[in-house]
Protein backbone atom coordinates (compact mmCIF):
# COMPACT_ATOMS: atom_id res chain seq x y z
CA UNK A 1 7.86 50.73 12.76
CA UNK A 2 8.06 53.70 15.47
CA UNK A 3 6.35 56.52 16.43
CA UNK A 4 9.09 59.47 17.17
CA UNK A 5 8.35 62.63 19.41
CA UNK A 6 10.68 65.59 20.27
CA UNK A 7 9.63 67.73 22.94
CA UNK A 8 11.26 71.32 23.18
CA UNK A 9 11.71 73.51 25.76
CA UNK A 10 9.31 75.70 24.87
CA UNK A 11 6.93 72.61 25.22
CA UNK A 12 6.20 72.49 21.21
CA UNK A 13 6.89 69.37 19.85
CA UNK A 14 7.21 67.38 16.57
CA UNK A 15 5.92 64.24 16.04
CA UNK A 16 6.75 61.13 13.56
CA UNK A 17 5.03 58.14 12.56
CA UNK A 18 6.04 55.30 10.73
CA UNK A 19 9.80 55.44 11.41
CA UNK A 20 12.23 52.50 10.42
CA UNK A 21 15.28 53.82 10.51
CA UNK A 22 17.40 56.87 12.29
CA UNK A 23 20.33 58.30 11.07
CA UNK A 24 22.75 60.66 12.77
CA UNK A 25 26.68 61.54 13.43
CA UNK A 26 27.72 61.11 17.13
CA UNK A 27 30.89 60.24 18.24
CA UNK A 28 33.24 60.77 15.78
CA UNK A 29 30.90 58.37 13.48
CA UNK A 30 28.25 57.93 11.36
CA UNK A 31 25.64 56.22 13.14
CA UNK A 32 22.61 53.83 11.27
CA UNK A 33 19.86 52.61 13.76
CA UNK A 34 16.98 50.00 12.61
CA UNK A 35 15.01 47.36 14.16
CA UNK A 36 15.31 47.20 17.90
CA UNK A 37 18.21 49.29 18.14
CA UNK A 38 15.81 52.42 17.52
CA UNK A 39 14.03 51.30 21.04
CA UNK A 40 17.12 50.57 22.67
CA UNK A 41 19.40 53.34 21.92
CA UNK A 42 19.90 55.92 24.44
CA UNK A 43 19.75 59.64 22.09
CA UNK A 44 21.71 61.92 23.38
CA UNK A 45 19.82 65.86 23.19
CA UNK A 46 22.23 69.05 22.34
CA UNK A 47 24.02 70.14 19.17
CA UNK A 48 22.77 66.83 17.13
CA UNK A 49 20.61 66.22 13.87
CA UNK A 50 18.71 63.06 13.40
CA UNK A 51 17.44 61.81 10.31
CA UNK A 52 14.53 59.93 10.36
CA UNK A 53 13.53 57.74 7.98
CA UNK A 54 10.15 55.98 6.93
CA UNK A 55 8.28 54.02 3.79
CA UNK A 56 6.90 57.03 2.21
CA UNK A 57 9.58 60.49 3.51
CA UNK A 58 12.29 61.35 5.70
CA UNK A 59 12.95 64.22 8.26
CA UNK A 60 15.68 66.38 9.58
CA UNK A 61 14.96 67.36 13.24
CA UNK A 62 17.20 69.35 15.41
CA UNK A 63 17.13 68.39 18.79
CA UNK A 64 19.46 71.47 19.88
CA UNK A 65 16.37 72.76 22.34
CA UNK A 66 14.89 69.76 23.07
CA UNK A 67 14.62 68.58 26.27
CA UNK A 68 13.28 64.75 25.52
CA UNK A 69 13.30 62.60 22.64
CA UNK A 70 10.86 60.10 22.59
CA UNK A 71 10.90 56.70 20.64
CA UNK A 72 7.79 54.09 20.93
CA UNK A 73 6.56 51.03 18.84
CA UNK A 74 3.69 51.03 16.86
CA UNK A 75 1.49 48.28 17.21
């Protein structure tokens, strides 16, 4: 699982734990990230939405503001 932090301009931020999968529309497409694709993706900041996704919830966050979306592994 992954631990997910946006960081806005403002420098408030909003941070998720427990993430296995991110969901968002990019590119003309739908987009489904799990596994190691969820390190390895490069997320682009600006007019997006990602959904995030865990055992127990999900979450909308906007990352129009944002200046850095962070993605780690939990150990």
């Amino acid at each position: 699982m992954y631990h997910v932090i946006v960081i806005y301009a403002d420098q408030s931020f909003r941070e998720f734990d427990h993430i296995n999968k991110i969901e968002f529309y990019a590119s003309s497409a739908y987009q489904t990230l799990e596994g190691n694709a969820i390190t390895s993706h490069r997320y682009m900041l600006g007019n997006l939405t990602y959904h995030l996704f865990s055992e127990d919830g999900a979450a909308t966050v906007s990352v129009h503001s944002a200046i850095a979306f962070e993605v780690y592994k939990e150990v």
